[in-house]
N, C-alpha and C. Protein backbone atom coordinates (compact mmCIF):
# COMPACT_ATOMS: atom_id res chain seq x y z
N UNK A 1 72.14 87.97 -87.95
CA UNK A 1 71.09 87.86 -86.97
C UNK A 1 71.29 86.62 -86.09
N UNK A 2 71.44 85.70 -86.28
CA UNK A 2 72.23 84.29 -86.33
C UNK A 2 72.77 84.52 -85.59
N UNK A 3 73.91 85.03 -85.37
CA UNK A 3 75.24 85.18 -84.55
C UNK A 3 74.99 85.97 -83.40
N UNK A 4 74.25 87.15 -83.72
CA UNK A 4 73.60 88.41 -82.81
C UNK A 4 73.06 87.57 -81.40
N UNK A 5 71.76 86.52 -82.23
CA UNK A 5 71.06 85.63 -81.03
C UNK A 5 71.88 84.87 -80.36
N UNK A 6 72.83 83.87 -81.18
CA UNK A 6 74.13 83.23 -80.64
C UNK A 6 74.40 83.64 -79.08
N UNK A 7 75.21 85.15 -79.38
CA UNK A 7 75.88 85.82 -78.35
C UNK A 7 75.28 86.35 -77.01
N UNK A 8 73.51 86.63 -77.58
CA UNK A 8 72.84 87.47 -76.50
C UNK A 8 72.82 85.85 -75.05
N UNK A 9 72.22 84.81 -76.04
CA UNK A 9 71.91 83.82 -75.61
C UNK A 9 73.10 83.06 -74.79
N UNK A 10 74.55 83.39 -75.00
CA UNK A 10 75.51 82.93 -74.07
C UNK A 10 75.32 83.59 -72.89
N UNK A 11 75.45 85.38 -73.07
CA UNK A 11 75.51 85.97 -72.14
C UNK A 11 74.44 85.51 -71.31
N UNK A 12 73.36 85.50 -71.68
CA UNK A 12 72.27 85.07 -70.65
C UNK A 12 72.05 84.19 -69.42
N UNK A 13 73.04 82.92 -70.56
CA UNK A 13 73.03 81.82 -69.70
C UNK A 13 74.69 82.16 -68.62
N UNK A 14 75.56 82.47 -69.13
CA UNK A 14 76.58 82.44 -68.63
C UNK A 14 76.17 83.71 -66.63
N UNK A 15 75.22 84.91 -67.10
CA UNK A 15 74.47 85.70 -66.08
C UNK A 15 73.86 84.40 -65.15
N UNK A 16 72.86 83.96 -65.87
CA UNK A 16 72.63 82.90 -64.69
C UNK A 16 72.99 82.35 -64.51
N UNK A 17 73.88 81.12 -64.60
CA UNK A 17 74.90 80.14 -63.74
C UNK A 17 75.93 81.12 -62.58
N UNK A 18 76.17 82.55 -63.16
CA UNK A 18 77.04 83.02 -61.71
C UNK A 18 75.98 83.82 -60.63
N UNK A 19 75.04 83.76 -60.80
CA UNK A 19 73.79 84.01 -59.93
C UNK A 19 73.33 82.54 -58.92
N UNK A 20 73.12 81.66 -60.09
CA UNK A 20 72.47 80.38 -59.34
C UNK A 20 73.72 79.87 -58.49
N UNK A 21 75.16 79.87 -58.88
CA UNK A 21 76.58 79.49 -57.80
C UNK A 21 76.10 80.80 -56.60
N UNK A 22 76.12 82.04 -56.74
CA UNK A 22 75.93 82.79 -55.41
C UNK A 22 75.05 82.35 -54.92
N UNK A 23 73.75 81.97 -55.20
CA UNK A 23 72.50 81.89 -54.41
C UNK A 23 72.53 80.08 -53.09
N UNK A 24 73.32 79.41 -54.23
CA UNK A 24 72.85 78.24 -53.78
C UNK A 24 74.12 78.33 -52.61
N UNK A 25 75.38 79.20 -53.12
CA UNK A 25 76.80 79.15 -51.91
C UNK A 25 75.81 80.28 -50.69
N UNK A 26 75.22 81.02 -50.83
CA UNK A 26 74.27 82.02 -49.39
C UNK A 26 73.67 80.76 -48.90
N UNK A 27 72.70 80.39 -49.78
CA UNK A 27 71.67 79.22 -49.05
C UNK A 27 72.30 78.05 -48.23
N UNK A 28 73.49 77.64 -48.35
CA UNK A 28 74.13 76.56 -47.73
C UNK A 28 74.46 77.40 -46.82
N UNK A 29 74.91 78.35 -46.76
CA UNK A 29 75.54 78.62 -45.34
C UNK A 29 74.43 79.58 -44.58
N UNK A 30 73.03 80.03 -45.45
CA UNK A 30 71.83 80.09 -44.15
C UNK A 30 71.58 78.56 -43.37
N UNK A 31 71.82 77.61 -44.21
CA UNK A 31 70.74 76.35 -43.64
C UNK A 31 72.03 76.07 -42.56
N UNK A 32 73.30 75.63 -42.40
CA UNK A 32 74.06 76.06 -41.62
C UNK A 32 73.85 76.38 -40.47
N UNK A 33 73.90 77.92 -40.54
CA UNK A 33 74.08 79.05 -39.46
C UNK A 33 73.03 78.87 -38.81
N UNK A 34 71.53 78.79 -39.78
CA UNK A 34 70.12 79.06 -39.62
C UNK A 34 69.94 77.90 -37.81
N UNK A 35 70.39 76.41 -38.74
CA UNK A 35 69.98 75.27 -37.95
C UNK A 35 70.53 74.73 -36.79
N UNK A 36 71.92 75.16 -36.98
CA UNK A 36 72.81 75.03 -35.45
C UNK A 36 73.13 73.76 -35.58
N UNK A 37 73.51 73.43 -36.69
CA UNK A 37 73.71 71.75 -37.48
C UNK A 37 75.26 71.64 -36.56
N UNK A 38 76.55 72.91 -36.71
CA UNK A 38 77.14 72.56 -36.39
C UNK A 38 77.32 71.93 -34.86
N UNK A 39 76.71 72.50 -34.10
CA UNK A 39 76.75 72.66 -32.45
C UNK A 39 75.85 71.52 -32.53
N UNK A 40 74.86 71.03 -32.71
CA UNK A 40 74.15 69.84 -32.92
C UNK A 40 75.48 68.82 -32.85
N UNK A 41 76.07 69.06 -33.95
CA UNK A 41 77.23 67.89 -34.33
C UNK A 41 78.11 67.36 -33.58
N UNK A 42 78.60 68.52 -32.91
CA UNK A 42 79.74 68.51 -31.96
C UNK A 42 78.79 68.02 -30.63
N UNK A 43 77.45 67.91 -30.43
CA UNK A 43 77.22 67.17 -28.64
C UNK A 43 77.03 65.59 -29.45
N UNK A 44 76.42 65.72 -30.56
CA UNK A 44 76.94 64.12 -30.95
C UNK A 44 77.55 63.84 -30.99
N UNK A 45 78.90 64.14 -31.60
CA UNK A 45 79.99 63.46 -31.74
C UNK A 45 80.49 63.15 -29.81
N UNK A 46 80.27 64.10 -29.07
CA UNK A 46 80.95 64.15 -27.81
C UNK A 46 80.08 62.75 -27.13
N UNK A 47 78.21 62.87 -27.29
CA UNK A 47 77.82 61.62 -26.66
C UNK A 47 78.50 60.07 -27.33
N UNK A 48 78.80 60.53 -28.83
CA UNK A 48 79.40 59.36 -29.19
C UNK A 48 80.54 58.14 -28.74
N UNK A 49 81.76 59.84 -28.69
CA UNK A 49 82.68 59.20 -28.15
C UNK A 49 82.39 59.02 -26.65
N UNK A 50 82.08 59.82 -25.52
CA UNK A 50 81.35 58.79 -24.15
C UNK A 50 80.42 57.32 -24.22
N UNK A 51 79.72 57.19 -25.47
CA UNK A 51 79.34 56.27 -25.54
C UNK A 51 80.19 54.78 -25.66
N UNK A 52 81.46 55.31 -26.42
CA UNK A 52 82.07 53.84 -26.78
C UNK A 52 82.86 54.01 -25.15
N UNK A 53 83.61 54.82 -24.68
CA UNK A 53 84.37 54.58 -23.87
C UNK A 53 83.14 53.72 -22.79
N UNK A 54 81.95 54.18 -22.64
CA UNK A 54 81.35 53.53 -21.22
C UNK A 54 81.47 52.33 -21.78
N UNK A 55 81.45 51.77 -23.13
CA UNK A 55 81.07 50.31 -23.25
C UNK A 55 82.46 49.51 -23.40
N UNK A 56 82.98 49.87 -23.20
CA UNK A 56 84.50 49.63 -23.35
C UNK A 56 84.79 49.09 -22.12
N UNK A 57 84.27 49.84 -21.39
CA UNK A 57 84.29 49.48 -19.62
C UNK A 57 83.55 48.75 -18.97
N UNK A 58 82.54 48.14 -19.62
CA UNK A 58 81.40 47.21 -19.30
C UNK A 58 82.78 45.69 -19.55
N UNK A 59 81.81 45.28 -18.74
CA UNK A 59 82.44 43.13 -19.09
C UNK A 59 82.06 43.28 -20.01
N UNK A 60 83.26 42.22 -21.02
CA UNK A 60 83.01 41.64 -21.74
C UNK A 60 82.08 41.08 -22.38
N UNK A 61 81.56 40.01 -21.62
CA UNK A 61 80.76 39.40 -21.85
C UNK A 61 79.19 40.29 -21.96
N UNK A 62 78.95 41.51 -21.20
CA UNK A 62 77.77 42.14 -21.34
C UNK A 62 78.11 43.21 -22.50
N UNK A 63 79.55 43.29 -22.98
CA UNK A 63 79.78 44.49 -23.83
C UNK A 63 79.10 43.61 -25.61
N UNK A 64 79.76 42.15 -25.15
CA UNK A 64 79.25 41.55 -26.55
C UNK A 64 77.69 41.26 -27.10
N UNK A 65 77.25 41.05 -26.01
CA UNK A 65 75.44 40.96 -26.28
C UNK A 65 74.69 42.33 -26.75
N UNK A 66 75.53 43.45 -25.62
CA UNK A 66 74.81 44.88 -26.43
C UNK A 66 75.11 45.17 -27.80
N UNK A 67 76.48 45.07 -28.32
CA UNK A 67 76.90 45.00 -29.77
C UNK A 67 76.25 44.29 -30.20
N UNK A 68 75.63 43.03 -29.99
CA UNK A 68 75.23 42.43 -31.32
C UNK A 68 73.97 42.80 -31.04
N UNK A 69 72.63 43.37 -29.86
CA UNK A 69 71.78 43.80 -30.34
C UNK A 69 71.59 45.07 -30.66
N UNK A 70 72.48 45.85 -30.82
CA UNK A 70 72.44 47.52 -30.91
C UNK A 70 73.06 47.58 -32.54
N UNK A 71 74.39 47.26 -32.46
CA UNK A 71 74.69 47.09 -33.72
C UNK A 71 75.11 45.96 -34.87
N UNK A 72 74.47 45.20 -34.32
CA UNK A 72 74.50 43.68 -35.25
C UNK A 72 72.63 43.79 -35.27
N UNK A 73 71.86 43.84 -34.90
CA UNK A 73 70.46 44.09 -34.87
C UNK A 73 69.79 43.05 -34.29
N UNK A 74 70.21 42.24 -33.74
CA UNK A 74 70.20 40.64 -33.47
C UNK A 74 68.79 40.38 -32.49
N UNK A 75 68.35 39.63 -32.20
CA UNK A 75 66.48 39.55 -31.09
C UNK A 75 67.81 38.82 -29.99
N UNK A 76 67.62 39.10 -28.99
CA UNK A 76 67.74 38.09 -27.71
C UNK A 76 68.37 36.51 -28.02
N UNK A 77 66.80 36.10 -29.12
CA UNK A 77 66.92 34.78 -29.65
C UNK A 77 68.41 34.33 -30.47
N UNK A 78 68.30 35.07 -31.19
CA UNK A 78 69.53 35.16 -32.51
C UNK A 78 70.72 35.18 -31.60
N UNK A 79 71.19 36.37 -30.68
CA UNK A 79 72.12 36.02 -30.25
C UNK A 79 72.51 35.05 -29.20
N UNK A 80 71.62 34.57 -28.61
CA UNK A 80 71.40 33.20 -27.86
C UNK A 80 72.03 32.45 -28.29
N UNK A 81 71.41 32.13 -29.65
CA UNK A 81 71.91 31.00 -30.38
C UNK A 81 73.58 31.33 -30.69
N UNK A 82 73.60 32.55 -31.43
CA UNK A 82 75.01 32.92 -32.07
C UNK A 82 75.70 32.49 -30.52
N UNK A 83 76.03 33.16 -29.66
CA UNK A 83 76.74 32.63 -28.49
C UNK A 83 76.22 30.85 -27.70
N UNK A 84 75.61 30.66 -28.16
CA UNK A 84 75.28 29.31 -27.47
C UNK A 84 75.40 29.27 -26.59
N UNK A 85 74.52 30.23 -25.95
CA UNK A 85 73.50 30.96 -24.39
C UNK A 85 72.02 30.54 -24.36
N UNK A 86 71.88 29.98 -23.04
CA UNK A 86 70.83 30.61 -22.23
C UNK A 86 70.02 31.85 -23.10
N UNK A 87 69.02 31.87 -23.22
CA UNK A 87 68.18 33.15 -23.23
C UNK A 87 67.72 34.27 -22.15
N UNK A 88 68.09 33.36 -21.25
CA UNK A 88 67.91 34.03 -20.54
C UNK A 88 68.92 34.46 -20.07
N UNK A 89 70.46 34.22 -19.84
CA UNK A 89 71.89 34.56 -19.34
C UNK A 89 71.81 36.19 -20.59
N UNK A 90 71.55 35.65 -21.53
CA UNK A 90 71.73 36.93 -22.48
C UNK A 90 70.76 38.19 -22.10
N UNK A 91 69.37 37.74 -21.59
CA UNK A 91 68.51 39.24 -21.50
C UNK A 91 69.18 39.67 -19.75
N UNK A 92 69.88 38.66 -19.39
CA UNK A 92 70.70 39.15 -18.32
C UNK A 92 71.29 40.05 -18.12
N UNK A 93 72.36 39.64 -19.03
CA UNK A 93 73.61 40.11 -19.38
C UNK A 93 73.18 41.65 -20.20
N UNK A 94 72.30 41.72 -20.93
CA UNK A 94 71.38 42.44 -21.84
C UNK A 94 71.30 44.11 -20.63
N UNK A 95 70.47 43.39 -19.27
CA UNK A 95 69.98 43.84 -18.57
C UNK A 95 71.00 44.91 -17.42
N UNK A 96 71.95 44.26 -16.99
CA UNK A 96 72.85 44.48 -16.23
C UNK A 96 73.84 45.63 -17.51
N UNK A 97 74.16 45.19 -18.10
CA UNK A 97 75.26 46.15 -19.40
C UNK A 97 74.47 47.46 -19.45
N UNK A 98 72.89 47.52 -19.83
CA UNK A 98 72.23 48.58 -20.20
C UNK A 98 72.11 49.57 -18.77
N UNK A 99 71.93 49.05 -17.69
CA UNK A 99 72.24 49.85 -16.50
C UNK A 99 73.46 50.24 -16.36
N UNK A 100 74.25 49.51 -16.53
CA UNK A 100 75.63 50.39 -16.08
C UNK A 100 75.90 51.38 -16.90
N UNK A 101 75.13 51.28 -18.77
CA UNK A 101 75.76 52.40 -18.87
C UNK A 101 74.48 53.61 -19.23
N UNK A 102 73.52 53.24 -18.36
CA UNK A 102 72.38 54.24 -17.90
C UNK A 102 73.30 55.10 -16.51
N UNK A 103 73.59 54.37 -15.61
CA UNK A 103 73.90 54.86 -14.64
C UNK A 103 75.20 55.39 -15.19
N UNK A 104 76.27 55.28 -16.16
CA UNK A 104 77.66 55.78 -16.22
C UNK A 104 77.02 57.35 -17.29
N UNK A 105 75.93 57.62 -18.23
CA UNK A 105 75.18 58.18 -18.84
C UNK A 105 74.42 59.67 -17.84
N UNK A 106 73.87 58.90 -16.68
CA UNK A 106 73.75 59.54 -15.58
C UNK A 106 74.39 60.48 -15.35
N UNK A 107 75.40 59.62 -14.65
CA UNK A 107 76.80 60.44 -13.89
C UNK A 107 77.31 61.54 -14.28
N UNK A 108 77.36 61.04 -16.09
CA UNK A 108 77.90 62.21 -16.94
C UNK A 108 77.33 63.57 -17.12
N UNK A 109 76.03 63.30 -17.21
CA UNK A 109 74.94 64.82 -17.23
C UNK A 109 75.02 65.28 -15.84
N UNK A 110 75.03 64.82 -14.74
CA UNK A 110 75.34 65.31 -13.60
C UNK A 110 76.70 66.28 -13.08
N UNK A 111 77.27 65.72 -13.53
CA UNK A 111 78.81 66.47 -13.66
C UNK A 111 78.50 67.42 -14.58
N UNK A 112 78.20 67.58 -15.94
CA UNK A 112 77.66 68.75 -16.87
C UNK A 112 77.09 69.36 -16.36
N UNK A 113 76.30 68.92 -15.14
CA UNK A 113 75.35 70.70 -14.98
C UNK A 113 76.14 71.33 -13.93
């Protein structure tokens, strides 16, 4: 009897683990298909890479202040100091970088349509 339950009780479990692998391999590729994750991905990745090239093309000097407040996280203040600037040369510099690449951002959706 022992052994009988043993066996029923493999089969059982062994039925559901190749049920729960089909269900959860369908469900990944509804949430997928469903969400448009991929095509999502691909205009990010594309604003991405336009993103570094416009900043690439900015001065120097305005390319380094946006890095350190975009991706260094830095206040105005902080990087003031870190460059041993003016506060105000920096929300300058801040100011002028973020237009050019509003206006180079612009350009680009314009040509897209």
């Amino acid at each position: 009897m022992l052994t009988i339950t043993r066996h029923r009780a493999l089969d059982v479990a062994r039925a559901h683990a190749t049920h729960s692998t089909r269900r959860s391999s369908e469900e990944q590729l509804d949430s997928i298909a469903g969400t448009g994750e991929i095509a999502e991905d691909i205009i990010k990745r594309a604003q991405t890479s336009h993103l570094k090239m416009s900043l690439c093309r900015l001065p120097e000097t305005q390319r380094e202040v946006i890095t350190l407040a975009f991706y260094g996280q830095l206040t105005h203040a902080q990087i003031a100091d870190h460059l041993d600037l003016p506060p105000g040369t920096v929300k300058g510099r801040m100011r002028l970088g973020l237009k050019k690449l509003r206006d180079d951002t612009q350009l680009q959706q314009d040509k897209a349509s």
